[in-house]
N, C-alpha and C. Protein backbone atom coordinates (compact mmCIF):
# COMPACT_ATOMS: atom_id res chain seq x y z
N UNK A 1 125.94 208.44 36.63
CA UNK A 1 125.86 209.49 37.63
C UNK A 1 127.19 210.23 37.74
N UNK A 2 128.63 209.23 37.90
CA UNK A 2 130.01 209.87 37.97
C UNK A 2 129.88 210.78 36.33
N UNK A 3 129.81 210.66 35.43
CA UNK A 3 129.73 211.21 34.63
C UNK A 3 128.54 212.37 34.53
N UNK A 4 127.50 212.64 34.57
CA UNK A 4 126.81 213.71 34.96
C UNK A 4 127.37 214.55 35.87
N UNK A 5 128.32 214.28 37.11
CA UNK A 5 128.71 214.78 37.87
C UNK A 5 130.15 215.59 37.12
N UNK A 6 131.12 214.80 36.32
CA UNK A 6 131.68 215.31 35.54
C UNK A 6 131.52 216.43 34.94
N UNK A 7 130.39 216.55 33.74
CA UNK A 7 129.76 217.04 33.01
C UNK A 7 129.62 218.25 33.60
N UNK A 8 128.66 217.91 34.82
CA UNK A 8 128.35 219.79 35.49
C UNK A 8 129.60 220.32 35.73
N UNK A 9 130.42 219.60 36.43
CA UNK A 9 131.37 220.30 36.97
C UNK A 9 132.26 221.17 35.99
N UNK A 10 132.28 220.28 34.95
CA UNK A 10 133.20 220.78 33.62
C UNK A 10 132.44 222.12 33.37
N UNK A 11 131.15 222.20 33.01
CA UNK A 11 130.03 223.33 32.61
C UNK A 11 130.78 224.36 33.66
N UNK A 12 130.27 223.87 35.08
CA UNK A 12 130.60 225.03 36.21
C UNK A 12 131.79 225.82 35.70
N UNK A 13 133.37 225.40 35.22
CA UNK A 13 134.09 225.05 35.39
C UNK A 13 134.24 226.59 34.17
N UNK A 14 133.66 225.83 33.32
CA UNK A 14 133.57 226.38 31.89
C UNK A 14 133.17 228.10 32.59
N UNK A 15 132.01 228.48 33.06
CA UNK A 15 131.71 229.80 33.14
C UNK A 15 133.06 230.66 34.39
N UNK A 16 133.55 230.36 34.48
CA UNK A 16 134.30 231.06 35.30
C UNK A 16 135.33 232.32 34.90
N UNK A 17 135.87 231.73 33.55
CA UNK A 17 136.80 232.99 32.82
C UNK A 17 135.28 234.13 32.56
N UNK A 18 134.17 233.53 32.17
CA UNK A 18 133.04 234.26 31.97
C UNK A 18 132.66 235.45 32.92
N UNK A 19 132.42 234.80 34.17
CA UNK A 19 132.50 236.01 35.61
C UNK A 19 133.14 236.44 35.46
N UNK A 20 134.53 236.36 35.50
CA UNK A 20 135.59 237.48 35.75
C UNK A 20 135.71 238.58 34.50
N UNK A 21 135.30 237.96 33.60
CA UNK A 21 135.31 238.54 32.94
C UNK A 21 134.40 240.11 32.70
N UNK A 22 133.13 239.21 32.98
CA UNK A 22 131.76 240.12 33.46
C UNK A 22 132.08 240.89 34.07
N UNK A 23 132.70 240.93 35.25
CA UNK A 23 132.97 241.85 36.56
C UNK A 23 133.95 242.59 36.34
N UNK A 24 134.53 242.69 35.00
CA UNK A 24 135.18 244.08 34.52
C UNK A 24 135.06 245.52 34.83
N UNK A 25 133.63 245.51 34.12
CA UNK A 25 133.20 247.10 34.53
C UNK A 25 131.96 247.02 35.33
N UNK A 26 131.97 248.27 35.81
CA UNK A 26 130.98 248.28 36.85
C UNK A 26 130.51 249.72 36.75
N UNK A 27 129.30 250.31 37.35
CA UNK A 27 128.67 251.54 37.23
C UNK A 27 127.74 251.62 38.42
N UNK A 28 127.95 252.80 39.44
CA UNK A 28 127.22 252.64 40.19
C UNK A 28 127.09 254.21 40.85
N UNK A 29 125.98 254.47 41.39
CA UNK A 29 125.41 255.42 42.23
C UNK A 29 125.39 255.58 43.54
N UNK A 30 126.57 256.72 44.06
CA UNK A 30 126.79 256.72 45.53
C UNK A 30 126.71 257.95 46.27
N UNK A 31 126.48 258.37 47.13
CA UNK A 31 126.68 259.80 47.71
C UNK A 31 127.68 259.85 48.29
N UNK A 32 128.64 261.17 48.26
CA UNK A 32 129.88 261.48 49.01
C UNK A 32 129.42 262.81 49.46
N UNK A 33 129.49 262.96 50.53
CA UNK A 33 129.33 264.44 51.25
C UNK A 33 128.18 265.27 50.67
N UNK A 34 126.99 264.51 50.99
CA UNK A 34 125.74 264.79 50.34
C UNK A 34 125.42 264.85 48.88
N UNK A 35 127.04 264.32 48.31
CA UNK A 35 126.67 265.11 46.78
C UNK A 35 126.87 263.50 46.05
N UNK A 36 125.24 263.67 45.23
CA UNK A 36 125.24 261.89 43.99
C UNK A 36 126.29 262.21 43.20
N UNK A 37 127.45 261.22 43.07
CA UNK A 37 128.25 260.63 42.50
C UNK A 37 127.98 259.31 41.44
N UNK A 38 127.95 259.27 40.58
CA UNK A 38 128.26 258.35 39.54
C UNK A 38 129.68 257.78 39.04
N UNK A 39 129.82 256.93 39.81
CA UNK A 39 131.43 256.05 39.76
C UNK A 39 131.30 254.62 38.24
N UNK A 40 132.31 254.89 37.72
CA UNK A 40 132.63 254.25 36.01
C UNK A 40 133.88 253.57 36.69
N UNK A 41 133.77 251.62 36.51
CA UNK A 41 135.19 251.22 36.60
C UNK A 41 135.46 250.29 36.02
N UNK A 42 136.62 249.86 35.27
CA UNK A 42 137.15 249.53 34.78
C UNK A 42 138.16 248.88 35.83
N UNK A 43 138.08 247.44 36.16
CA UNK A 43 138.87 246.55 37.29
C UNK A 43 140.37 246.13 36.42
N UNK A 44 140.16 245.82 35.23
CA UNK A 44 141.50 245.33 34.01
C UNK A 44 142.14 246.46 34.50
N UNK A 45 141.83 247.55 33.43
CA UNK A 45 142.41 249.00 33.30
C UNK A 45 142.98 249.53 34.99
N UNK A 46 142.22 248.83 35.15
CA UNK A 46 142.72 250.06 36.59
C UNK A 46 142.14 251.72 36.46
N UNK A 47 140.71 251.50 36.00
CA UNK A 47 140.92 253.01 35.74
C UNK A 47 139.24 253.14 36.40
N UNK A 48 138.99 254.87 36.89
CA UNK A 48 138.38 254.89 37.35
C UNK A 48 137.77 256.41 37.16
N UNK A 49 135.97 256.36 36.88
CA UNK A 49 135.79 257.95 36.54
C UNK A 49 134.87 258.14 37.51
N UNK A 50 134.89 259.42 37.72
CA UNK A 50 133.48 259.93 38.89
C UNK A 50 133.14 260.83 38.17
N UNK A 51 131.88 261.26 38.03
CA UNK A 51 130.37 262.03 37.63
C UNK A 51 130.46 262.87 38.71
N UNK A 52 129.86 263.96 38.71
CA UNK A 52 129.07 264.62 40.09
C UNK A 52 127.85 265.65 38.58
N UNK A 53 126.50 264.58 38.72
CA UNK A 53 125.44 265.24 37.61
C UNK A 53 125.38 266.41 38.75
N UNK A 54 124.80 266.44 39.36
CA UNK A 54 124.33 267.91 40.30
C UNK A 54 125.55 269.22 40.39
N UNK A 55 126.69 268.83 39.62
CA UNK A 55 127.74 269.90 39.78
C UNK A 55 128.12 269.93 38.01
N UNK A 56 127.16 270.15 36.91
CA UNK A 56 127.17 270.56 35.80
C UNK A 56 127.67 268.83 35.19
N UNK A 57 127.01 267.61 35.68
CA UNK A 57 127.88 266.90 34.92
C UNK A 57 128.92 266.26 34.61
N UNK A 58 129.69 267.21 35.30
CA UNK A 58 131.12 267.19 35.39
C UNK A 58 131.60 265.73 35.77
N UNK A 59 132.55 265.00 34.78
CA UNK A 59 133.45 263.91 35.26
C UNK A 59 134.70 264.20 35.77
N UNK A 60 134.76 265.09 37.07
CA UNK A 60 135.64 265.65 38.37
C UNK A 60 136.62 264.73 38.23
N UNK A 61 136.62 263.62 38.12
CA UNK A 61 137.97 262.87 38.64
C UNK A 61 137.93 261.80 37.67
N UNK A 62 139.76 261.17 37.75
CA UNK A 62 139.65 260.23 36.85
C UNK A 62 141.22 259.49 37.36
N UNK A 63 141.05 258.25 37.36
CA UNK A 63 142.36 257.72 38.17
C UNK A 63 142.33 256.95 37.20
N UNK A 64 143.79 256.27 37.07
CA UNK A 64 144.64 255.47 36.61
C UNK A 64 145.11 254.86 37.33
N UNK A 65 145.74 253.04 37.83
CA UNK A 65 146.62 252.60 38.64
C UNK A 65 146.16 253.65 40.12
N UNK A 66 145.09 253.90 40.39
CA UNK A 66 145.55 254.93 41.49
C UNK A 66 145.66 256.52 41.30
N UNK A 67 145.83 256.65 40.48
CA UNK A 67 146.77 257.82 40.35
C UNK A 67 145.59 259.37 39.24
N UNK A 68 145.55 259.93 40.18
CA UNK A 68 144.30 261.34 39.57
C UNK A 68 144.98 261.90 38.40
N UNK A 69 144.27 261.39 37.13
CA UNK A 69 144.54 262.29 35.78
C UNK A 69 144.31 263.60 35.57
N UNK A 70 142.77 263.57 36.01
CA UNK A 70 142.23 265.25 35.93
C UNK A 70 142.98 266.17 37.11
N UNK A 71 142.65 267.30 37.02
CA UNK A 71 142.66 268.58 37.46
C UNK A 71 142.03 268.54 38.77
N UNK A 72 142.35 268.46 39.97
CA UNK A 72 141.23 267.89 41.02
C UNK A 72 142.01 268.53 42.53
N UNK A 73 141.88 269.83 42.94
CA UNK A 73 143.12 270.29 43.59
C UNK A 73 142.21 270.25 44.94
N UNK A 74 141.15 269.71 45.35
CA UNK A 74 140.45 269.38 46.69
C UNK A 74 140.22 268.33 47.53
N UNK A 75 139.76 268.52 48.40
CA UNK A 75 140.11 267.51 49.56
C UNK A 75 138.67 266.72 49.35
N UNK A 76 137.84 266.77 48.85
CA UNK A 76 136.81 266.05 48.16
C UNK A 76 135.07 266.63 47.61
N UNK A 77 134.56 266.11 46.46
CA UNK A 77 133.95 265.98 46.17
C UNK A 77 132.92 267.53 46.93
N UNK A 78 132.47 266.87 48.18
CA UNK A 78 131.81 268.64 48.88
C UNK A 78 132.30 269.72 49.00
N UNK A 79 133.79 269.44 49.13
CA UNK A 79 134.52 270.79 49.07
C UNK A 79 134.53 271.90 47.87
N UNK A 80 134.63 271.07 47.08
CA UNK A 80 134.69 271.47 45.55
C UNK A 80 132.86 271.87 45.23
N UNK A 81 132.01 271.14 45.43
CA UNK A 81 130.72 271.51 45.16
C UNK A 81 130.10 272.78 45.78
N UNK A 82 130.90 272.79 46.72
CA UNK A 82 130.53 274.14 47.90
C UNK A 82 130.95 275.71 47.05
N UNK A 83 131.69 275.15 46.45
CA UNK A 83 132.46 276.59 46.11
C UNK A 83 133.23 275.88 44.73
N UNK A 84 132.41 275.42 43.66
CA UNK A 84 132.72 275.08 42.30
C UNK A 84 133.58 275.94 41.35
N UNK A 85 134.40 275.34 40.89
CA UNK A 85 135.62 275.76 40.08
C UNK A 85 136.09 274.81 38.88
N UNK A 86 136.82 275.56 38.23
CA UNK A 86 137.01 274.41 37.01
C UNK A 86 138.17 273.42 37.45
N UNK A 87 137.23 272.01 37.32
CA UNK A 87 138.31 271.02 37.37
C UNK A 87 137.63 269.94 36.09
N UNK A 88 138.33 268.59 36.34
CA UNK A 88 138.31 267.96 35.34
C UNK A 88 137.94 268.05 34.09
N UNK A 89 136.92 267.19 33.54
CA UNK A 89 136.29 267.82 32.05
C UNK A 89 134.77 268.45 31.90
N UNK A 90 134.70 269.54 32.44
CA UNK A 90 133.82 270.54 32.42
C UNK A 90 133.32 270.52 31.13
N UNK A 91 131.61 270.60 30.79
CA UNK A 91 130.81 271.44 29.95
C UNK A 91 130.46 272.40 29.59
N UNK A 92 131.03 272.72 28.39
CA UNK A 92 130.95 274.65 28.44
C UNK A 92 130.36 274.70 27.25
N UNK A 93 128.90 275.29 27.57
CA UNK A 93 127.82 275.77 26.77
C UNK A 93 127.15 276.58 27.20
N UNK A 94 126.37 277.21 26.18
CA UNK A 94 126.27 277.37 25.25
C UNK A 94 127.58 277.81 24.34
N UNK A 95 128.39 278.48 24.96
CA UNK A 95 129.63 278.59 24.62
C UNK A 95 131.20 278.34 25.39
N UNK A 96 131.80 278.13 24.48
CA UNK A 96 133.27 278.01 25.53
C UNK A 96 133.77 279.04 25.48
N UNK A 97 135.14 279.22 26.12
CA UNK A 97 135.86 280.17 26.56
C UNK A 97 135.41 281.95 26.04
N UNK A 98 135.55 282.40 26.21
CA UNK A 98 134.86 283.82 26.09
C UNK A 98 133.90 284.34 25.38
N UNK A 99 132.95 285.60 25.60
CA UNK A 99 132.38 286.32 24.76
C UNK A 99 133.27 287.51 24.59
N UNK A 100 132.89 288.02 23.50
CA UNK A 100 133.65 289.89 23.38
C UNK A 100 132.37 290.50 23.80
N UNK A 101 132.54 291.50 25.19
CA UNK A 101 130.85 291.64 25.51
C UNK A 101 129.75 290.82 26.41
N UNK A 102 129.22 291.68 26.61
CA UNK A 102 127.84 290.87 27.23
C UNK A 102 126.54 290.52 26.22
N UNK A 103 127.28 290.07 24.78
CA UNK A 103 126.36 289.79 23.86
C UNK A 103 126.86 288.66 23.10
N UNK A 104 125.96 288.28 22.27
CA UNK A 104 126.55 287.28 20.76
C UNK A 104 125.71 287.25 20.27
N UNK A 105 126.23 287.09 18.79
CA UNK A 105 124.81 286.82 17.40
C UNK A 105 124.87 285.65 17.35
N UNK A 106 123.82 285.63 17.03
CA UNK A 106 122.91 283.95 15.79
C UNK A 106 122.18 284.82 15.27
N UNK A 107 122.01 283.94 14.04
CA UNK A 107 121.38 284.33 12.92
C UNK A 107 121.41 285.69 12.31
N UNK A 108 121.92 286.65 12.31
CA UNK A 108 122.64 288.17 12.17
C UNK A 108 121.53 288.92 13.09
N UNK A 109 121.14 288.02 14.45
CA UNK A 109 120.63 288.76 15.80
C UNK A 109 121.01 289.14 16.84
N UNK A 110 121.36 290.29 17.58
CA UNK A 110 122.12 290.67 18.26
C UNK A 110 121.11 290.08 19.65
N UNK A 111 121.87 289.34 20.78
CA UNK A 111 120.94 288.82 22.36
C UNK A 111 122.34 288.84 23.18
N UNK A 112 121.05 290.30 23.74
CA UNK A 112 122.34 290.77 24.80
C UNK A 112 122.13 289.90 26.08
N UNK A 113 123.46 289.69 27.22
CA UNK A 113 122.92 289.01 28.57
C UNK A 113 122.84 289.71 29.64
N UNK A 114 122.19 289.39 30.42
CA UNK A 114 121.87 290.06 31.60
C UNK A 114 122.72 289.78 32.89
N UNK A 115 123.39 290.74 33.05
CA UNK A 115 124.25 290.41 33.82
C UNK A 115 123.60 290.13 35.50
N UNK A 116 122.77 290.80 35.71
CA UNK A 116 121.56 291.07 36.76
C UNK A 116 121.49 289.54 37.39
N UNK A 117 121.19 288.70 36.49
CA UNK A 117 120.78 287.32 36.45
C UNK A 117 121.66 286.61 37.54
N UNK A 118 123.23 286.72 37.33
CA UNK A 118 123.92 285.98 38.19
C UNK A 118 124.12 284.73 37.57
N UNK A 119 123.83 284.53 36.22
CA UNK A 119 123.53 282.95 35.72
C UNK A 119 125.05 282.79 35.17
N UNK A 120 125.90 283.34 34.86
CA UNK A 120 127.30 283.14 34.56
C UNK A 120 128.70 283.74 34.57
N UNK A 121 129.59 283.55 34.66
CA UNK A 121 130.87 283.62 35.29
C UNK A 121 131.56 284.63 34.13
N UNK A 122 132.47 285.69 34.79
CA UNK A 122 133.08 286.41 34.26
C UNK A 122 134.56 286.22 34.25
N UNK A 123 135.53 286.39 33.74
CA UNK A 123 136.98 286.15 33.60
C UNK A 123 137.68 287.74 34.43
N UNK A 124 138.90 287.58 34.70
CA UNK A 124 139.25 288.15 35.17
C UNK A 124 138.79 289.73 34.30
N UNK A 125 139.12 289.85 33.03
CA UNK A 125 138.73 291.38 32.40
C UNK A 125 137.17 291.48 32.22
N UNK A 126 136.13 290.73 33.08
CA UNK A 126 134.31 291.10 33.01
C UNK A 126 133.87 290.56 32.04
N UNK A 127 134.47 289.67 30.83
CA UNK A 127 133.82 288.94 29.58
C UNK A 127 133.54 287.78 30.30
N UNK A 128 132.17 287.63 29.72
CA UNK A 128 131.67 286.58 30.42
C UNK A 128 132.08 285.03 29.46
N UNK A 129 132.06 283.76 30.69
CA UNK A 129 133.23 282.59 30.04
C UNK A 129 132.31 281.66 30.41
N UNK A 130 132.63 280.72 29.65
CA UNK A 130 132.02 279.04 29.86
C UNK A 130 130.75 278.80 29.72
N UNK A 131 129.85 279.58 29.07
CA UNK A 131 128.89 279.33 29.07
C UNK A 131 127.69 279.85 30.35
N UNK A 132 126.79 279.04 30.41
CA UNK A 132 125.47 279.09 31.27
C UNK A 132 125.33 277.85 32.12
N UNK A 133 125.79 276.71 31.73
CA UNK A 133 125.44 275.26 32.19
C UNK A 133 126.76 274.59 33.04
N UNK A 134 128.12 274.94 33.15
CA UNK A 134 128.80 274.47 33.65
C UNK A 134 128.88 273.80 34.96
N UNK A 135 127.33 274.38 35.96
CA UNK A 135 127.41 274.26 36.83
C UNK A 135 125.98 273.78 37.32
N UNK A 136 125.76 273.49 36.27
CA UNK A 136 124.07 273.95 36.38
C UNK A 136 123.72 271.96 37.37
N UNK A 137 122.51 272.46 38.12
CA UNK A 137 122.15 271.35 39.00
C UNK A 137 121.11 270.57 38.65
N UNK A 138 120.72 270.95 37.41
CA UNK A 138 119.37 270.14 36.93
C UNK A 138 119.42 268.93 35.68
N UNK A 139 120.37 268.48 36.13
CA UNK A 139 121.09 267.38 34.73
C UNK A 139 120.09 266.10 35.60
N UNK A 140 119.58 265.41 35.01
CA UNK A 140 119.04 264.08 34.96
C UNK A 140 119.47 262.61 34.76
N UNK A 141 120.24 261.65 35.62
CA UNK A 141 120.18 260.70 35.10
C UNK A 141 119.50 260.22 34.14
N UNK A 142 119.32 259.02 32.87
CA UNK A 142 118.94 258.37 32.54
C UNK A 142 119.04 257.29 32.45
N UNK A 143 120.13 256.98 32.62
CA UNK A 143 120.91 255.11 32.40
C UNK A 143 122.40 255.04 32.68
N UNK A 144 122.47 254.47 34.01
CA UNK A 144 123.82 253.92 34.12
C UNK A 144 124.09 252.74 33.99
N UNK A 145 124.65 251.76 33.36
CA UNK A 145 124.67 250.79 33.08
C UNK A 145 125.85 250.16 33.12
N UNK A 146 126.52 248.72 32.97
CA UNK A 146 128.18 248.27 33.26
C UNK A 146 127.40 246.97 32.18
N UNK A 147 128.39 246.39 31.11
CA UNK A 147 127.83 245.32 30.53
C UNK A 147 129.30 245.14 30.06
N UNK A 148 129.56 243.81 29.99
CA UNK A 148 130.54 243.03 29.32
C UNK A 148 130.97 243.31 27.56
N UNK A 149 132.24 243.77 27.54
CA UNK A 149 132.03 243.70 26.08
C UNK A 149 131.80 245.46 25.66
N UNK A 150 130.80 245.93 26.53
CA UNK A 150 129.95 247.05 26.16
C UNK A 150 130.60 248.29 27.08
N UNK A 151 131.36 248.06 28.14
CA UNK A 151 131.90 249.08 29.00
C UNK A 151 131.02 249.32 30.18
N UNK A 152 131.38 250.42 30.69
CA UNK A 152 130.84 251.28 32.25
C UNK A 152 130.30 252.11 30.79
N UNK A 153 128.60 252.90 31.78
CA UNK A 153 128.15 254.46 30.59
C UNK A 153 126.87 255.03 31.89
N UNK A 154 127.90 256.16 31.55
CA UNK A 154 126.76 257.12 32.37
C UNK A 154 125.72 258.02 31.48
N UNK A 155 124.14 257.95 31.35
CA UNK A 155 123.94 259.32 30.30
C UNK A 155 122.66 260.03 31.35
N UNK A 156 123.07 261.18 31.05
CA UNK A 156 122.51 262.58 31.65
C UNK A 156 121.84 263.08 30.35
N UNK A 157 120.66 263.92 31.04
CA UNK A 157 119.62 264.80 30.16
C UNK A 157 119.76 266.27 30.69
N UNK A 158 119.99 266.97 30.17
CA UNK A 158 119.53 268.62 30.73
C UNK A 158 118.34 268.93 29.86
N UNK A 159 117.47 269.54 30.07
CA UNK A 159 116.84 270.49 29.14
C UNK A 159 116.73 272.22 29.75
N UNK A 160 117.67 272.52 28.75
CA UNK A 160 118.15 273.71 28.72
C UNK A 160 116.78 274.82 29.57
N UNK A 161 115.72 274.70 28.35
CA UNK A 161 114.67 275.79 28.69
C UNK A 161 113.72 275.59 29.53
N UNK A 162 113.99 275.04 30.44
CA UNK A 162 113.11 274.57 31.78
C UNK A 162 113.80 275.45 33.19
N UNK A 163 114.83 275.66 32.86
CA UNK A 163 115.16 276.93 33.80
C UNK A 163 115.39 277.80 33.23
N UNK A 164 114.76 279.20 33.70
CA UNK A 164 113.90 280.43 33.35
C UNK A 164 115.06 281.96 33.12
N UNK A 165 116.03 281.69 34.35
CA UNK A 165 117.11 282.42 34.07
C UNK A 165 118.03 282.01 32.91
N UNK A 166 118.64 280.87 32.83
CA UNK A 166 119.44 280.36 31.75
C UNK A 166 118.79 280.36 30.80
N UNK A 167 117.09 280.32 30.36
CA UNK A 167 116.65 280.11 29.01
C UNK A 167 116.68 281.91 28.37
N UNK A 168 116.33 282.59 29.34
CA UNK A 168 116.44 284.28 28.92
C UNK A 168 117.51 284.63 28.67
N UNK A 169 119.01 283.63 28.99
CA UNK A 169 120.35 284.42 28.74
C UNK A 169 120.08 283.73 27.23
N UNK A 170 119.92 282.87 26.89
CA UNK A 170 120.08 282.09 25.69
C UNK A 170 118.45 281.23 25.54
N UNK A 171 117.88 282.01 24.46
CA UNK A 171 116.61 281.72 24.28
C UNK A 171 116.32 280.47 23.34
N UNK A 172 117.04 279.83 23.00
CA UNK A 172 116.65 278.30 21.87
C UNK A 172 116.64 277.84 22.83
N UNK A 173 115.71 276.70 23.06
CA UNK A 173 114.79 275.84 23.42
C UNK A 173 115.33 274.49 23.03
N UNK A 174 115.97 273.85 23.73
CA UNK A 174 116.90 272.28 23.79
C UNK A 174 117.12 271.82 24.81
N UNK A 175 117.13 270.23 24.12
CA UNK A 175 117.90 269.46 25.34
C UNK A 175 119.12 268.98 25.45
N UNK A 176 120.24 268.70 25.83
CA UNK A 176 121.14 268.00 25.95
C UNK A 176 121.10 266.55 26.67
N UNK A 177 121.60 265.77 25.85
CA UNK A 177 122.03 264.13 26.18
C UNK A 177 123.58 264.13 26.25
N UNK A 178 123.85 263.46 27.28
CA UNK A 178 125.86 263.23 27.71
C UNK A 178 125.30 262.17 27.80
N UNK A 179 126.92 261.12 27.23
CA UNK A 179 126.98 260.03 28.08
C UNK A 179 128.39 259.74 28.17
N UNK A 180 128.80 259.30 29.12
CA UNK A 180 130.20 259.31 29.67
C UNK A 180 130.63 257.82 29.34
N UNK A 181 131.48 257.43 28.25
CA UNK A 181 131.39 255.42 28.49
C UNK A 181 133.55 255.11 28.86
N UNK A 182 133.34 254.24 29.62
CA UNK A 182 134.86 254.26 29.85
C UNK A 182 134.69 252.44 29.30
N UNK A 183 135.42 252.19 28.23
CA UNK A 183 135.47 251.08 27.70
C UNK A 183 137.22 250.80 27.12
């Protein structure tokens, strides 16, 4: 019996570097000022990412020891959603940084955009910048997950041509998959 009692205890004993270990990363789903947040952490590292899918996706923030890596000049999360601007690591599609024009080719086809629409952002000289999606609110969870070994991973779905304004600025028909992994 003293020996069985041994035995477990040793076993018990045995999984413990195991937990801590486990409890590395973590992934979880929270609201801050009405707005779903997807928080990535890394307890070793000290490091820490936030999601906001409903604000283009965007992984807004990113700490170290504490300390904000990204671009993040607000007092939080709603403030910034209220009145969206480029911070951290933004998605810029269909295209990045500028057009010449309110047009672009594919395939030697000229598709002009509609400025009417309101669906995207102009730079200070009226060329329109960053794309269509930077901001866009219809990104989809699919799997957040935290596994040992495997990291924190956030992945999001958009499908582009399911909203009607953004599919007329840019008519191909796609989806996008992100996944964010902090390992």
């Amino acid at each position: 019996m003293a020996l069985m009692r041994r035995t477990l205890l040793a076993a018990l004993l045995g999984t413990i570097p195991l937990m801590s270990q486990a409890a590395n990363y973590s992934a979880e789903r929270v609201t801050e000022d009405g707005i779903e947040v997807l928080v990535l952490r890394d307890t070793r590292a000290k490091t820490e990412v936030r999601i906001a899918p409903k604000v283009g996706n965007n992984a807004y923030s990113m700490k170290v020891n504490g300390q904000e890596i990204f671009f993040f000049p607000h007092k939080s999360v709603g403030e910034w959603a209220a009145r969206p601007g480029m911070v951290g690591n933004p998605f810029l599609a269909p295209w990045a940084n500028r057009i010449d024009g309110e047009a672009y080719w594919v395939g030697g086809k000229k598709y002009l955009l509609n400025p009417g629409l309101g669906s995207y952002r102009k730079d200070g000289n009226g060329l329109p910048i960053h794309g269509l999606i930077v901001y866009a609110n219809d990104w989809a969870v699919t799997s957040l997950k935290a596994a040992d070994g495997a990291g924190a991973e956030a992945t999001s779905r958009l499908v582009h041509h399911r909203e009607a304004e953004r599919a007329a600025q840019f008519p191909f028909a796609h989806t996008i998959e992100m996944t964010y992994r902090l390992k």
